[in-house]
C-alpha atoms as a PDB file:
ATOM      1  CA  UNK A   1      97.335 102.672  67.184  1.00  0.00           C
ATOM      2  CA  UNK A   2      97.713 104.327  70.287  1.00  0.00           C
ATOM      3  CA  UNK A   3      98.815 103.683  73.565  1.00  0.00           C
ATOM      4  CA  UNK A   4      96.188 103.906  76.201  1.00  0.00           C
ATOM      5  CA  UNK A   5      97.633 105.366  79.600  1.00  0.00           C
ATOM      6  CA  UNK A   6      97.987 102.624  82.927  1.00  0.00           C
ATOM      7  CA  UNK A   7      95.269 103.740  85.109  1.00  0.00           C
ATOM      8  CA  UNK A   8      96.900 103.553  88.589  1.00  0.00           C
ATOM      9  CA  UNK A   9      94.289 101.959  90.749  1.00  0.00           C
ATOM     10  CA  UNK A  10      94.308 100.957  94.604  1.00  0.00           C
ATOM     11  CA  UNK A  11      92.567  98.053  95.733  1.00  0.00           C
ATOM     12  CA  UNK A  12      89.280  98.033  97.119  1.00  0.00           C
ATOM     13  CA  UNK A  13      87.738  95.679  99.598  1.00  0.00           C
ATOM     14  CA  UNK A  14      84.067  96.142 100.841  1.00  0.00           C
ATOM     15  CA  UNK A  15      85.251  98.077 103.998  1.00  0.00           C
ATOM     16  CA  UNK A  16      87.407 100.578 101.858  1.00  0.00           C
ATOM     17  CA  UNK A  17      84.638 101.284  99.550  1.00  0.00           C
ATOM     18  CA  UNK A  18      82.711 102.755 101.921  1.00  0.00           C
ATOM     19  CA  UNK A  19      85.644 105.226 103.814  1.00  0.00           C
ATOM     20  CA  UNK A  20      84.808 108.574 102.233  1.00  0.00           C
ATOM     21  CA  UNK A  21      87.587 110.522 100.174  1.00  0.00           C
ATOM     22  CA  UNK A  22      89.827 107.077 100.560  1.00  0.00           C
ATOM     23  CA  UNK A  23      92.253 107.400  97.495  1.00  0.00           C
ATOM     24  CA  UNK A  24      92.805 111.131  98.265  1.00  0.00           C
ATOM     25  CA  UNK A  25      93.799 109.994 102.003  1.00  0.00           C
ATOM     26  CA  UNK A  26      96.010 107.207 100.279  1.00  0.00           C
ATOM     27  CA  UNK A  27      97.750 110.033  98.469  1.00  0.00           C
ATOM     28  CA  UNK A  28      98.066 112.380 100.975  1.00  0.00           C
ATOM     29  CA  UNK A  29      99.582 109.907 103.158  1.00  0.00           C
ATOM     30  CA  UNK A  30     101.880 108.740 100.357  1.00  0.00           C
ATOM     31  CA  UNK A  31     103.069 112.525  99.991  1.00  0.00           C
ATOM     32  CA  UNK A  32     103.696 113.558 103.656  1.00  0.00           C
ATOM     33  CA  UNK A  33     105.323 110.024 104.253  1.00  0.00           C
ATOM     34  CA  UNK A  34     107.422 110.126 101.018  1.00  0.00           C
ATOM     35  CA  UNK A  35     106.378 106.413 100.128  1.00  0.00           C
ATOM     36  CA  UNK A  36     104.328 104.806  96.989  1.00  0.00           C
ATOM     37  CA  UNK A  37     100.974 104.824  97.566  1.00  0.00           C
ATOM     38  CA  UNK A  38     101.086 100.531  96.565  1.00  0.00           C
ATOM     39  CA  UNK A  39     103.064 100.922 100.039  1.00  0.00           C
ATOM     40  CA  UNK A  40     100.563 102.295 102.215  1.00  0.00           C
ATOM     41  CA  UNK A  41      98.183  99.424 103.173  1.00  0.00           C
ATOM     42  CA  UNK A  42      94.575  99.700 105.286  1.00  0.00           C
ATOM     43  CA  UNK A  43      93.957  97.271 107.693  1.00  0.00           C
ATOM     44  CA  UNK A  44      89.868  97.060 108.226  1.00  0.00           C
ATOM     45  CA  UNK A  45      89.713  94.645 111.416  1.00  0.00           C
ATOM     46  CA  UNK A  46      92.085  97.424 113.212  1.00  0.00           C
ATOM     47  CA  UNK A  47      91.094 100.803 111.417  1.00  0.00           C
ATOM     48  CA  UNK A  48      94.147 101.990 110.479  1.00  0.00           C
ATOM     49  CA  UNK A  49      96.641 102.613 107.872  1.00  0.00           C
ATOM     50  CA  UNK A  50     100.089 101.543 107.827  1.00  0.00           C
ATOM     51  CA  UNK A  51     103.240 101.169 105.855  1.00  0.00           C
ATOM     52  CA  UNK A  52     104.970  97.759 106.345  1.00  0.00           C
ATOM     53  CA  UNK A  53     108.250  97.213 107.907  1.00  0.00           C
ATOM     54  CA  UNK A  54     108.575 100.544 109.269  1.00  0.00           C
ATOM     55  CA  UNK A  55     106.783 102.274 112.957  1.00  0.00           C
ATOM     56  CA  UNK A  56     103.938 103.460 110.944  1.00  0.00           C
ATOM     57  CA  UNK A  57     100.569 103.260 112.177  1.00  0.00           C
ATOM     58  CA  UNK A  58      97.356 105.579 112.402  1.00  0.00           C
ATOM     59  CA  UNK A  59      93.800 105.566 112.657  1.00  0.00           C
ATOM     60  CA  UNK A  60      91.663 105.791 110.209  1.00  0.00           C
ATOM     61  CA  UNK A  61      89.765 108.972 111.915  1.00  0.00           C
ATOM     62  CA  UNK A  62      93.209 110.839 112.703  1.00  0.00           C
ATOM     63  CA  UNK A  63      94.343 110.315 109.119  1.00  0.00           C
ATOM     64  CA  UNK A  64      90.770 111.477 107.577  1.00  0.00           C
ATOM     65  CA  UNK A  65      91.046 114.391 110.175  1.00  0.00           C
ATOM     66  CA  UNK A  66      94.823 115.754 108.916  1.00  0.00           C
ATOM     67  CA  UNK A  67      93.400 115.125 105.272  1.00  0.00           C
ATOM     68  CA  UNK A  68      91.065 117.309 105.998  1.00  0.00           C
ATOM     69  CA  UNK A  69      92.791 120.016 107.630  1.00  0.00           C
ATOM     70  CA  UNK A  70      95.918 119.912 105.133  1.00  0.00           C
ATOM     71  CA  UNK A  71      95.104 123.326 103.291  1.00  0.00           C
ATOM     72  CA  UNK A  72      98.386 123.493 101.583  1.00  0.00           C
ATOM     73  CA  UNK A  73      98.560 120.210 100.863  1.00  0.00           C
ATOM     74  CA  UNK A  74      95.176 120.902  99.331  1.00  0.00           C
ATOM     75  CA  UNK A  75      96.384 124.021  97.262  1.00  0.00           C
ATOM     76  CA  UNK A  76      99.466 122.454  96.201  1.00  0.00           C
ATOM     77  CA  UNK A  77      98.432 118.786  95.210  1.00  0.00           C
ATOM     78  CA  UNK A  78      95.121 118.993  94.321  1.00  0.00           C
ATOM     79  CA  UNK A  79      94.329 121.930  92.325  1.00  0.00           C
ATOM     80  CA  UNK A  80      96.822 120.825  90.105  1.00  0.00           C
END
């Protein structure tokens, strides 16, 4: 027998299924904010993504914009 890895998965509701490139934002903003990505929640009626208990807040386009422009991040977490 052998032991079949844990997938990690992040829930889905029909509003996050349809937000392009959504678990790579999830981990991007999990790396730059040096939390879990179980941590970072998206709220759907507001847009944004947030951490609870703490300041954090941003919209939805703002975070899918620095995803995109994060090069390094790119080169360094991705291509690994």
């Amino acid at each position: 027998m052998s032991c079949k890895k844990e997938e990690k998965s992040i829930p889905k509701d029909d509003a996050v299924a349809t937000i392009e490139n959504y678990e790579k934002i999830v981990r991007f903003l999990s790396i730059t904010l040096n939390v879990t990505e179980d941590r970072i929640v998206y709220d759907s009626d507001q847009k944004q993504f947030y951490v609870p208990n703490t300041v954090y807040r941003e919209d939805l386009e703002e975070a899918q914009q620095r995803y995109n422009g994060a090069n390094e991040y790119k080169l360094t977490y991705e291509n690994q």
